[in-house]
Protein backbone atom coordinates (compact mmCIF):
# COMPACT_ATOMS: atom_id res chain seq x y z
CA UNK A 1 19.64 33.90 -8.57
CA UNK A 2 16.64 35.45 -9.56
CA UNK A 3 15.95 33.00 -12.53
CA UNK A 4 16.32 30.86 -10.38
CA UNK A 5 13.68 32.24 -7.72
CA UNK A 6 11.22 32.67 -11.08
CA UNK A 7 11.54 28.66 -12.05
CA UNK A 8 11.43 27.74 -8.29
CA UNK A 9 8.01 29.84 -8.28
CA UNK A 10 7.03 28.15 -11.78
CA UNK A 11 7.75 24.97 -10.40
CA UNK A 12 5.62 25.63 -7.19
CA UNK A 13 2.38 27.09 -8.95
CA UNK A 14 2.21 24.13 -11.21
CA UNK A 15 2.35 21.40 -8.72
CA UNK A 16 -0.30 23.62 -6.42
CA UNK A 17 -2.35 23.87 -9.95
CA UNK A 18 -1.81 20.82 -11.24
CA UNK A 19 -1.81 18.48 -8.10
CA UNK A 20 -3.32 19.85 -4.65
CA UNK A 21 -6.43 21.59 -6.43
CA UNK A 22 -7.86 18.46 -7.88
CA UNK A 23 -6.97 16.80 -4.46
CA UNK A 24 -8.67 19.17 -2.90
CA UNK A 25 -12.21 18.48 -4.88
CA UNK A 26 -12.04 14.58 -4.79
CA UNK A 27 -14.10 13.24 -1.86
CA UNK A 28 -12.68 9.51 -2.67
CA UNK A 29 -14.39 5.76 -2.87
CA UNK A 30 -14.60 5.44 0.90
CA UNK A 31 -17.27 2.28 0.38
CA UNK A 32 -15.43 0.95 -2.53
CA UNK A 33 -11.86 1.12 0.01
CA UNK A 34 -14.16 -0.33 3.04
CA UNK A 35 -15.37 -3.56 1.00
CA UNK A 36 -11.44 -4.11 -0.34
CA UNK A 37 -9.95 -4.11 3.26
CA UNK A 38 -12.87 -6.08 4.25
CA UNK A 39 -12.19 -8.85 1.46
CA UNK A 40 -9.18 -8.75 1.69
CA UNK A 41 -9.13 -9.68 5.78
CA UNK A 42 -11.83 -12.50 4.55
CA UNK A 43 -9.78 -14.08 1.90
CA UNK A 44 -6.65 -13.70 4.14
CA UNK A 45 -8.53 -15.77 7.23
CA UNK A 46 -10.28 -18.22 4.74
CA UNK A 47 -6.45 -18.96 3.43
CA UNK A 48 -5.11 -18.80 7.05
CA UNK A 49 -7.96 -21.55 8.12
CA UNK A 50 -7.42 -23.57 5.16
CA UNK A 51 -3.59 -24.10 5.13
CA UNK A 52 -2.15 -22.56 8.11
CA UNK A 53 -1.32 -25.98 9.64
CA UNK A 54 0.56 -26.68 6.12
CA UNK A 55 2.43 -23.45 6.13
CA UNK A 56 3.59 -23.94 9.79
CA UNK A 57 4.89 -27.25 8.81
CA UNK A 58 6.98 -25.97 5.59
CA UNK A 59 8.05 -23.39 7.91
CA UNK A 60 9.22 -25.96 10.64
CA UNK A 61 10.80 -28.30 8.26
CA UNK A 62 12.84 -25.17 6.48
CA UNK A 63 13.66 -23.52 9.91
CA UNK A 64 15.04 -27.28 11.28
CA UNK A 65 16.90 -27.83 7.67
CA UNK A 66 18.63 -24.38 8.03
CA UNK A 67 19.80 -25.42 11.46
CA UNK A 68 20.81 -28.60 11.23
CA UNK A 69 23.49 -27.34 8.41
């Protein structure tokens, strides 16, 4: 039991050394994460403009084929 207790503690102060402290430092790309969600949205409504009326058809034609079977 107490090997195990030792590799359980091993274990722990690795993942705390290894993991959570350099966590702790990094401040992250908040612009660079703004300007991806906000391209993404703006690619997503460009492609929803552009063939939304298409993609509800394909939709309408599969929905009525798996119906009508």
């Amino acid at each position: 039991m107490e090997m195990i207790n030792r590799k359980l503690f091993a274990c722990s102060y690795w993942i705390r050394r290894r993991v959570l402290e350099p966590m702790k430092n990094s401040r992250g790309d908040v612009p660079g994460w703004v300007l991806v969600v906000l391209m993404t949205a703006g690619l997503v409504t460009v492609l929803w403009a552009v063939a939304g009326p298409r993609l509800s058809a394909m939709l309408a034609r599969a929905l009525d084929a798996v119906s009508s079977q």
